[in-house]
N, C-alpha and C. Protein backbone atom coordinates (compact mmCIF):
# COMPACT_ATOMS: atom_id res chain seq x y z
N UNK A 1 129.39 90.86 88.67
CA UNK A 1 128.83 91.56 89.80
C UNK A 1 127.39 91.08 90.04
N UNK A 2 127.01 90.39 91.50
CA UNK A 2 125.69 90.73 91.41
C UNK A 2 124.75 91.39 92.13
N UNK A 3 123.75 91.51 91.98
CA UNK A 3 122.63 92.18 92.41
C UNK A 3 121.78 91.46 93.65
N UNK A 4 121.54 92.23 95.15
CA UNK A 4 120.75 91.70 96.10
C UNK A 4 119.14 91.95 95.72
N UNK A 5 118.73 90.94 96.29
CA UNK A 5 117.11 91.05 96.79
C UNK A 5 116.90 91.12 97.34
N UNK A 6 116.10 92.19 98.24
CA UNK A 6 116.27 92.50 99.82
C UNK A 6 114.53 92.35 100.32
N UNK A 7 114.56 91.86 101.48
CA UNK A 7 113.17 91.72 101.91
C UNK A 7 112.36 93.61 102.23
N UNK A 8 111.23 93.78 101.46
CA UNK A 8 110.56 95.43 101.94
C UNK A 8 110.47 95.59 103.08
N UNK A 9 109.88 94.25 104.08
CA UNK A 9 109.17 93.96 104.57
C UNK A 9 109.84 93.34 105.75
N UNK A 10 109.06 93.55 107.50
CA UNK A 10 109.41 92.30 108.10
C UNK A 10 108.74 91.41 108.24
N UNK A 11 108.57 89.75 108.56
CA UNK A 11 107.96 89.21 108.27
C UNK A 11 108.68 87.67 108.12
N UNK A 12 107.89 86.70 107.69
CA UNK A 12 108.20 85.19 107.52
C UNK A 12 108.15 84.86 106.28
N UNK A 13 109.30 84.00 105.80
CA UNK A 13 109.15 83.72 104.48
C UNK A 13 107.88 82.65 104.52
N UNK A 14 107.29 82.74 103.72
CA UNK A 14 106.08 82.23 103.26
C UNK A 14 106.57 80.35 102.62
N UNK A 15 106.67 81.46 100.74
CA UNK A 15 107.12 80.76 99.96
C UNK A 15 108.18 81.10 99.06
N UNK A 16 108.95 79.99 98.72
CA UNK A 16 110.26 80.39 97.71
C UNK A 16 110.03 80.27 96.97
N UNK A 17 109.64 81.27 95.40
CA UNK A 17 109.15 80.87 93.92
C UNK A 17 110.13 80.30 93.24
N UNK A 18 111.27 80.47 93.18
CA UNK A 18 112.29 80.21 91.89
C UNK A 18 113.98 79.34 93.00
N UNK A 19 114.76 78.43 92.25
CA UNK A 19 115.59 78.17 92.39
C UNK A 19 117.16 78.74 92.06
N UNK A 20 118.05 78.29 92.20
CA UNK A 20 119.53 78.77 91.87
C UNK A 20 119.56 78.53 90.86
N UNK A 21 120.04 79.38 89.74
CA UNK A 21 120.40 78.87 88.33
C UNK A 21 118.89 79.15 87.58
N UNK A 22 117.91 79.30 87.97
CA UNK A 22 116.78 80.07 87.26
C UNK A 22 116.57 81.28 86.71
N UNK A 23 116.41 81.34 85.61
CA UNK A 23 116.43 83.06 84.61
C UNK A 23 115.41 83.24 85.26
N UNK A 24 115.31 84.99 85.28
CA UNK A 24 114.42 85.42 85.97
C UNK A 24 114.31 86.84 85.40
N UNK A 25 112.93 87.52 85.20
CA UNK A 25 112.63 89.02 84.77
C UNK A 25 112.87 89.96 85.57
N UNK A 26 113.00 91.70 85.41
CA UNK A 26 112.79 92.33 86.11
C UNK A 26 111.14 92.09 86.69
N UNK A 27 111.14 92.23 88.23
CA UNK A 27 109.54 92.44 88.65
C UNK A 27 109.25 90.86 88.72
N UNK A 28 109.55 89.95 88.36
CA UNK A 28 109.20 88.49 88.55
C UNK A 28 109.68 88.68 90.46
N UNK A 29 108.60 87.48 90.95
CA UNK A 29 108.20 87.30 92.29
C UNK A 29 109.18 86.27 92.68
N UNK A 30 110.41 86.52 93.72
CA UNK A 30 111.61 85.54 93.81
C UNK A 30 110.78 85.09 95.14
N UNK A 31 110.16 85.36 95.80
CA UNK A 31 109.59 84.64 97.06
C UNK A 31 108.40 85.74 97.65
N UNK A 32 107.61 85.06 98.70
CA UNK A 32 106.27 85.83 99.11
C UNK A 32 106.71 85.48 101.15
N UNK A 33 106.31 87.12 101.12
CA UNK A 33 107.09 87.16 102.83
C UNK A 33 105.10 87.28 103.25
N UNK A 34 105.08 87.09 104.11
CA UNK A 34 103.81 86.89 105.24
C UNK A 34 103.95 87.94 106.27
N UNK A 35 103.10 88.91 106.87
CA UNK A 35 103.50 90.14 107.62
C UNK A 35 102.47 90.36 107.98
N UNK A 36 101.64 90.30 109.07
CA UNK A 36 100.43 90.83 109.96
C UNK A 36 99.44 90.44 109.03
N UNK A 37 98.70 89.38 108.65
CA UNK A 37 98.51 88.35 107.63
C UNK A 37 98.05 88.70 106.18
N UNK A 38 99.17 89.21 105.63
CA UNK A 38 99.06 90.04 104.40
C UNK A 38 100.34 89.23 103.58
N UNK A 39 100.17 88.69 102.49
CA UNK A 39 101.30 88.09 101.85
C UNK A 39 101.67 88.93 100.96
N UNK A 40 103.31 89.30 100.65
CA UNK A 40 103.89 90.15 100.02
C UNK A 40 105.15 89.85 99.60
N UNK A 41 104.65 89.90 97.62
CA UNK A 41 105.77 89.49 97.09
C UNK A 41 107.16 90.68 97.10
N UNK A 42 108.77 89.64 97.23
CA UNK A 42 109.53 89.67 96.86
C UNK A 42 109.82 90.19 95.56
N UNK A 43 109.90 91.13 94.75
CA UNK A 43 110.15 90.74 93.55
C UNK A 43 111.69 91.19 92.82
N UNK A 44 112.52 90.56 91.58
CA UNK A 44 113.88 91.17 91.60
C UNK A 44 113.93 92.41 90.67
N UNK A 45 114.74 92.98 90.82
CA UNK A 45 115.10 94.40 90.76
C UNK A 45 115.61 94.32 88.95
N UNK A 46 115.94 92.94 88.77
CA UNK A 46 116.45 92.98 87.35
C UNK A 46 116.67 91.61 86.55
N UNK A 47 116.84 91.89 85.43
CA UNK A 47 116.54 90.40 84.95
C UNK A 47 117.97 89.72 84.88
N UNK A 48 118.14 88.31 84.72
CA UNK A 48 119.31 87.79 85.24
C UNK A 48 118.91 86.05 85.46
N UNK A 49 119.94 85.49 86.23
CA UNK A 49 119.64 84.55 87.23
C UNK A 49 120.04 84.60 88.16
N UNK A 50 119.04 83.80 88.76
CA UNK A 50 119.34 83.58 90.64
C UNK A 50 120.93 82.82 90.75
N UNK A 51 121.35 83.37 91.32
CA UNK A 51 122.56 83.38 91.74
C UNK A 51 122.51 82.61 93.33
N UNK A 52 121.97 82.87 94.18
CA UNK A 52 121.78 82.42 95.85
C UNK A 52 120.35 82.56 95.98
N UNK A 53 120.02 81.64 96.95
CA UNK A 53 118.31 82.00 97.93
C UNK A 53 119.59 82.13 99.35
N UNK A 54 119.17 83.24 100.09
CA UNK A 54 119.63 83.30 101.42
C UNK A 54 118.80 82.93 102.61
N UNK A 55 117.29 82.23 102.08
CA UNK A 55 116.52 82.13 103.30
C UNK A 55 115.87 80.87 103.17
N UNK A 56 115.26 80.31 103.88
CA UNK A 56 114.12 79.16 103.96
C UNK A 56 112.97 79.33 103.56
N UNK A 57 111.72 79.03 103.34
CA UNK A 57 110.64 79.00 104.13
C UNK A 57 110.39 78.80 105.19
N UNK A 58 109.90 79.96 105.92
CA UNK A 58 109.29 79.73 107.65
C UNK A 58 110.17 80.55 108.38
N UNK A 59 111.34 80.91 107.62
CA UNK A 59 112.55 81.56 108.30
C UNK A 59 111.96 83.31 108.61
N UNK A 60 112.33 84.22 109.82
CA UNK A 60 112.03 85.45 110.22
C UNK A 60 113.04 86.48 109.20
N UNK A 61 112.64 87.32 108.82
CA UNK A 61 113.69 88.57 107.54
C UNK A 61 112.96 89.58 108.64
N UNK A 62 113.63 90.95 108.49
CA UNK A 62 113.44 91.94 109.05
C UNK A 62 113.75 92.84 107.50
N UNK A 63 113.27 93.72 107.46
CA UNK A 63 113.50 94.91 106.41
C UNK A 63 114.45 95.30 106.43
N UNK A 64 114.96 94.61 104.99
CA UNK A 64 116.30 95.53 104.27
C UNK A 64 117.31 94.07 104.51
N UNK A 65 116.86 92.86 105.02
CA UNK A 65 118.05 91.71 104.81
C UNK A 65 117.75 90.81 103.46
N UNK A 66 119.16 90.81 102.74
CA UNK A 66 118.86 89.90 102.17
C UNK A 66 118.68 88.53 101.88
N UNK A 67 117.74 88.47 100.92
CA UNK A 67 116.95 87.31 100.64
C UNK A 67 117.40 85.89 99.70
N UNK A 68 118.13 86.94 98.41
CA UNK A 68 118.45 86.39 97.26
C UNK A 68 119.04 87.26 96.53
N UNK A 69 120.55 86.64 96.13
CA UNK A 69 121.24 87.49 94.91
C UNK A 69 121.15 87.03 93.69
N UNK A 70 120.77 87.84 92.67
CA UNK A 70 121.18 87.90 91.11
C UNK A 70 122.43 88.21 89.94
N UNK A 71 122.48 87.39 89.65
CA UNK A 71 124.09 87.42 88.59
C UNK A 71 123.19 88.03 87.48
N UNK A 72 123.24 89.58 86.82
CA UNK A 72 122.30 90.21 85.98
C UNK A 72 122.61 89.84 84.91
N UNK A 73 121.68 90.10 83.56
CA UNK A 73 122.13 89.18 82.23
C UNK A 73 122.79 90.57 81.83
N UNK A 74 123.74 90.22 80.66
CA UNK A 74 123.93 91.12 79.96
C UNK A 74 123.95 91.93 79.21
């Protein structure tokens, strides 16, 4: 089963921190969205690996789409 990363925020993806297949912590920063010029990290909900990035850099997210799923460790 895995776990979404959902953008807080609306806004532009900035930057993508981590790749597919990258272990990752709870609270580690999976990407930084840009929003009325305030940068604001992404961060995942649980530790695991990245499983998908669903977005680009430069690409528009609206609050509550996701970003990136996690395959959680066990």
């Amino acid at each position: 089963m895995t776990t979404p990363v959902t953008a807080p925020i609306t806004g532009i993806v900035w930057k993508v921190l981590v790749s597919v297949g990258d272990s990752i912590t709870p609270e580690q920063a999976v990407l930084i969205l840009e929003s009325m010029k305030m940068e604001v990290p992404v961060v995942s909900p649980c530790k695991g690996v990245v499983h998908s990035i669903e977005v680009a850099e430069g690409q528009p997210v609206e609050d509550g789409d996701r970003v990136a799923t996690i395959l959680p460790a066990e």
